[in-house]
Protein backbone atom coordinates (compact mmCIF):
# COMPACT_ATOMS: atom_id res chain seq x y z
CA UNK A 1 -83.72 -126.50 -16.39
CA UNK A 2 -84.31 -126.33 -19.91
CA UNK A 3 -83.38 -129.87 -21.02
CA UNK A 4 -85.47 -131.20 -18.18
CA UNK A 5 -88.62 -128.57 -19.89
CA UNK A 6 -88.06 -130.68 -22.99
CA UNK A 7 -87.24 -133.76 -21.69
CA UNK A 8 -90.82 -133.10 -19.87
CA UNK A 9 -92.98 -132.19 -23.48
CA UNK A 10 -90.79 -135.04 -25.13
CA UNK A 11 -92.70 -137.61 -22.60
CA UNK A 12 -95.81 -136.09 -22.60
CA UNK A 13 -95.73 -135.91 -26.53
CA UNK A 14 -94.42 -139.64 -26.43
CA UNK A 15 -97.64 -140.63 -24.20
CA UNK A 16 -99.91 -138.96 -26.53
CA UNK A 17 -98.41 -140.46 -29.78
CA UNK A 18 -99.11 -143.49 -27.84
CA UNK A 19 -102.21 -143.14 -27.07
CA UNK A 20 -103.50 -141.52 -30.68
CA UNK A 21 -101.35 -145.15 -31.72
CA UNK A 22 -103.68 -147.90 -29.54
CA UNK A 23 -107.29 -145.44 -30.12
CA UNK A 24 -106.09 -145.76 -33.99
CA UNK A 25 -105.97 -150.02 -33.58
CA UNK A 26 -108.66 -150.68 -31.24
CA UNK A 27 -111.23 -148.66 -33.24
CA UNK A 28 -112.05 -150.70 -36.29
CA UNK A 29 -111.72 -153.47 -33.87
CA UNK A 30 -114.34 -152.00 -31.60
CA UNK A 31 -116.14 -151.39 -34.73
CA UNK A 32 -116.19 -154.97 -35.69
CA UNK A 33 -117.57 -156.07 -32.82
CA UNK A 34 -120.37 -153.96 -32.30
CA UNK A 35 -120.59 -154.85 -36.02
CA UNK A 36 -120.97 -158.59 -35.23
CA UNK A 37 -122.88 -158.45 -32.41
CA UNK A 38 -125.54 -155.85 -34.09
CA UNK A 39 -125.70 -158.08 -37.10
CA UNK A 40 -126.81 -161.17 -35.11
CA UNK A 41 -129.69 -159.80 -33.67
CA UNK A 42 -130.89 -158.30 -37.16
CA UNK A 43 -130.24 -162.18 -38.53
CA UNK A 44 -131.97 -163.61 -36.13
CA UNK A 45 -135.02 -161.57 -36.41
CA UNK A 46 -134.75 -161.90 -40.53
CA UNK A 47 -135.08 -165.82 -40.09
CA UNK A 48 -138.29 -165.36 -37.78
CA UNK A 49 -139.45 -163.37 -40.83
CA UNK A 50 -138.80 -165.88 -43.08
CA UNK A 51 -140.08 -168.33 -40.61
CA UNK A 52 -143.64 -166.65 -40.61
CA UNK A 53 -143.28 -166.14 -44.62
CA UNK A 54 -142.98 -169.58 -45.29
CA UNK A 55 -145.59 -170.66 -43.22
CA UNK A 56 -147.77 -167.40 -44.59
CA UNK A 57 -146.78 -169.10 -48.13
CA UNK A 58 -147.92 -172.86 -47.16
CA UNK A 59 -151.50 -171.96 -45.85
CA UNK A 60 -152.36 -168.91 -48.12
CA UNK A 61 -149.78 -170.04 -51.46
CA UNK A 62 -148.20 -166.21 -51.65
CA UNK A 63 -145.82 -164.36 -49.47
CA UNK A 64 -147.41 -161.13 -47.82
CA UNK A 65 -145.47 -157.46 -48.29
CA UNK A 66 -147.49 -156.34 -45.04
CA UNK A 67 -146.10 -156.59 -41.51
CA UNK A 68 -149.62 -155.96 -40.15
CA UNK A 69 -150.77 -159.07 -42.24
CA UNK A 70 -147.84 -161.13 -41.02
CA UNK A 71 -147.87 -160.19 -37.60
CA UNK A 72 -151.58 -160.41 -37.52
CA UNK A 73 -151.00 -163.86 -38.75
CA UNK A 74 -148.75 -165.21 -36.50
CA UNK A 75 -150.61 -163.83 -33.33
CA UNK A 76 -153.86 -165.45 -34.91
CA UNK A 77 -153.66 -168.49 -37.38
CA UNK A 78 -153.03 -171.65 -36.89
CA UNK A 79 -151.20 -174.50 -38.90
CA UNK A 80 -152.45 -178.02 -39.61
CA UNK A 81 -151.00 -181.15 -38.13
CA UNK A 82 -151.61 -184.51 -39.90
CA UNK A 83 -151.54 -187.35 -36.99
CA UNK A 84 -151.40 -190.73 -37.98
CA UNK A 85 -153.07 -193.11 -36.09
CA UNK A 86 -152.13 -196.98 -35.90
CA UNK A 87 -149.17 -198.48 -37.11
CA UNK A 88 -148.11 -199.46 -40.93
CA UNK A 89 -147.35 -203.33 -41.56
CA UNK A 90 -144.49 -204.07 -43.65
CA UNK A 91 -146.04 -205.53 -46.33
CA UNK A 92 -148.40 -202.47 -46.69
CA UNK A 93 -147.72 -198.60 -47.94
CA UNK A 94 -149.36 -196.21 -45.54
CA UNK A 95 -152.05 -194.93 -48.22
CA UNK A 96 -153.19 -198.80 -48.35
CA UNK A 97 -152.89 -199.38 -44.46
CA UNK A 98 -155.44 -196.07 -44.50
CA UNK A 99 -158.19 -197.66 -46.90
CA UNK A 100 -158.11 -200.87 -44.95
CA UNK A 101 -158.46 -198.49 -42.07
CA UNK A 102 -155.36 -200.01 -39.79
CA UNK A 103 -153.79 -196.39 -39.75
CA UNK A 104 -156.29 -193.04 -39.54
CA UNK A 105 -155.60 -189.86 -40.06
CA UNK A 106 -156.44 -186.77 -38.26
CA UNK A 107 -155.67 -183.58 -38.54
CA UNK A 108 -155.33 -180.87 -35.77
CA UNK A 109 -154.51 -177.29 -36.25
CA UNK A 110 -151.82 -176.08 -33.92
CA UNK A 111 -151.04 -171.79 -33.16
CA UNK A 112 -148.69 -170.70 -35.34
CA UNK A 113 -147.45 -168.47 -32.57
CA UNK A 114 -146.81 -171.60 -30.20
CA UNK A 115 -145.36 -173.88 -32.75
CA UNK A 116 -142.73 -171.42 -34.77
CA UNK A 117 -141.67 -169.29 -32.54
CA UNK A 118 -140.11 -168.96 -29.12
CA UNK A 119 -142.03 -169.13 -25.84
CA UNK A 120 -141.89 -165.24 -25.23
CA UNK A 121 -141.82 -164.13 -28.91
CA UNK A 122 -143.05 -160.68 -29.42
CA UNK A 123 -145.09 -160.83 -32.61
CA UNK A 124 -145.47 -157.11 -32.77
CA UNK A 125 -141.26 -157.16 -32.97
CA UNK A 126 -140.95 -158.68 -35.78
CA UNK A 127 -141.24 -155.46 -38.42
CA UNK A 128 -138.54 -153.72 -36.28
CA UNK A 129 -134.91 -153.68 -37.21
CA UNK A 130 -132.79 -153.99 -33.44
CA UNK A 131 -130.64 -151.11 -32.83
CA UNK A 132 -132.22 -148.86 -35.45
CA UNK A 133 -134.89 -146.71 -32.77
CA UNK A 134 -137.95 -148.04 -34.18
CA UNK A 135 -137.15 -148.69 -37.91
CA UNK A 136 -138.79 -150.79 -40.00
CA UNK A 137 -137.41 -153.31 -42.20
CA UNK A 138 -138.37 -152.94 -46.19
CA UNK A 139 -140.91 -155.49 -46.92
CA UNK A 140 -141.36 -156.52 -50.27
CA UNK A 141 -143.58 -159.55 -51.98
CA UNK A 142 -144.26 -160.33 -55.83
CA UNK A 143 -144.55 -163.10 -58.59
CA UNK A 144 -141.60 -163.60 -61.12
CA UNK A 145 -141.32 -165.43 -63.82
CA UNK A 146 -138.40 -167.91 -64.17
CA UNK A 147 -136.38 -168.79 -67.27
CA UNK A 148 -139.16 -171.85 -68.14
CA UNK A 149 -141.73 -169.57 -67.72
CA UNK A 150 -143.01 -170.70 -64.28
CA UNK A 151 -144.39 -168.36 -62.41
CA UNK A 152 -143.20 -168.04 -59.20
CA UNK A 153 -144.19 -166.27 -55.62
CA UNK A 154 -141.28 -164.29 -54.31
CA UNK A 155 -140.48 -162.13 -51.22
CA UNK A 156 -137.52 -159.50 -50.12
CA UNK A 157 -136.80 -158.48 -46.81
CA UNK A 158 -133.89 -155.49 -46.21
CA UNK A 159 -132.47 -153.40 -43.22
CA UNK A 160 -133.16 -150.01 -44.81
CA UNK A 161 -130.36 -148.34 -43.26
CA UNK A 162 -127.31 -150.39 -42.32
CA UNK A 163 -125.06 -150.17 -39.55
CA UNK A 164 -122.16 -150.69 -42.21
CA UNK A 165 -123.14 -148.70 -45.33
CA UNK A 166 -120.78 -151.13 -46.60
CA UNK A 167 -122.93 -154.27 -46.25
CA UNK A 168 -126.65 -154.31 -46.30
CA UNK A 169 -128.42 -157.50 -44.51
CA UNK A 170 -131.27 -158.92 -47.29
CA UNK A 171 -133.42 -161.85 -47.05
CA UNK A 172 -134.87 -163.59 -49.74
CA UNK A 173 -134.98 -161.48 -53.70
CA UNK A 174 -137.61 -160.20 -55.72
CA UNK A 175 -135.69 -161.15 -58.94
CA UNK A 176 -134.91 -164.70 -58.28
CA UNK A 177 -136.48 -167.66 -56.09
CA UNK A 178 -135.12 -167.66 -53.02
CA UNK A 179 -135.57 -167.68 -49.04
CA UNK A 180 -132.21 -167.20 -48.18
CA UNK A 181 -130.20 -164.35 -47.13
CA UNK A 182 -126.79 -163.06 -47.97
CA UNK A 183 -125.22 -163.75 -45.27
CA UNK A 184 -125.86 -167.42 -45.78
């Protein structure tokens, strides 16, 4: 009776060790993923950002450090479009086959909402990091000065508080000129 009492604990104990074993494994691995998939969403939404910076920067020639601006301007501005009309002969540049007025130009201004963004892009999104409950993203614009004194319009977007306090997702810098992020 009593080797089968132990024989009993000894399996149960076995089946725990087990268990404690596979739950120690599968959870970074679970972590990972949720990780990953987390992290794709916040990159995607940091490239409309710099989508809608970039176009902020070629109509107004600075980057904004206000989501209301930016969002504003996506919902309501527009970007131009330079059409060419006619076709260029080979013997001719296109600035000469303007002034002998074979090619025109005309410009139309197209929604920036309709032309940079997906059909049912929510504007009003953008500011939001996913997953976080309704946090914001740190939003950040300036001027540096490079190393041949060129002055230079610069912008910084970061997830303020990271799923992985190990890695924090960043967009663009305010101490050197660039667009890109670090994940990149």
């Amino acid at each position: 009776m009593t080797n089968k009492i132990i024989k009993g604990v000894l399996i149960v104990g076995i089946i725990i060790l087990v268990y404690l074993i596979i739950n120690s494994v599968s959870k970074p691995i679970k972590f990972q993923q949720e990780r990953d998939r987390r992290y794709s969403k916040i990159i995607e939404r940091l490239k409309q950002i710099r989508t809608a910076q970039i176009a902020f920067y070629d109509k107004y020639g600075r980057y904004t450090s206000s989501f209301d601006t930016l969002i504003h301007f996506i919902k309501t501005d527009s970007i131009p479009i330079v059409k060419a009309i006619g076709t260029v002969p080979d013997t001719l540049t296109e600035e000469q086959a303007v002034k002998l007025k074979i090619v025109f130009r005309d410009t139309i201004y197209i929604p920036i909402r309709d032309t940079l963004f997906p059909k049912k892009f929510i504007a009003d999104s953008i500011k939001f990091v996913p997953y976080s409950g309704g946090i914001m993203f740190d939003l950040k614009a300036g001027e540096i000065v490079t190393g041949s004194k060129v002055k230079v319009k610069v912008f910084e977007v970061k997830d303020p508080k990271p799923f992985d306090p190990t890695f924090q997702l960043k967009l663009g810098s305010l101490t050197e000129a660039s667009t890109t992020g670090n994940w990149e």
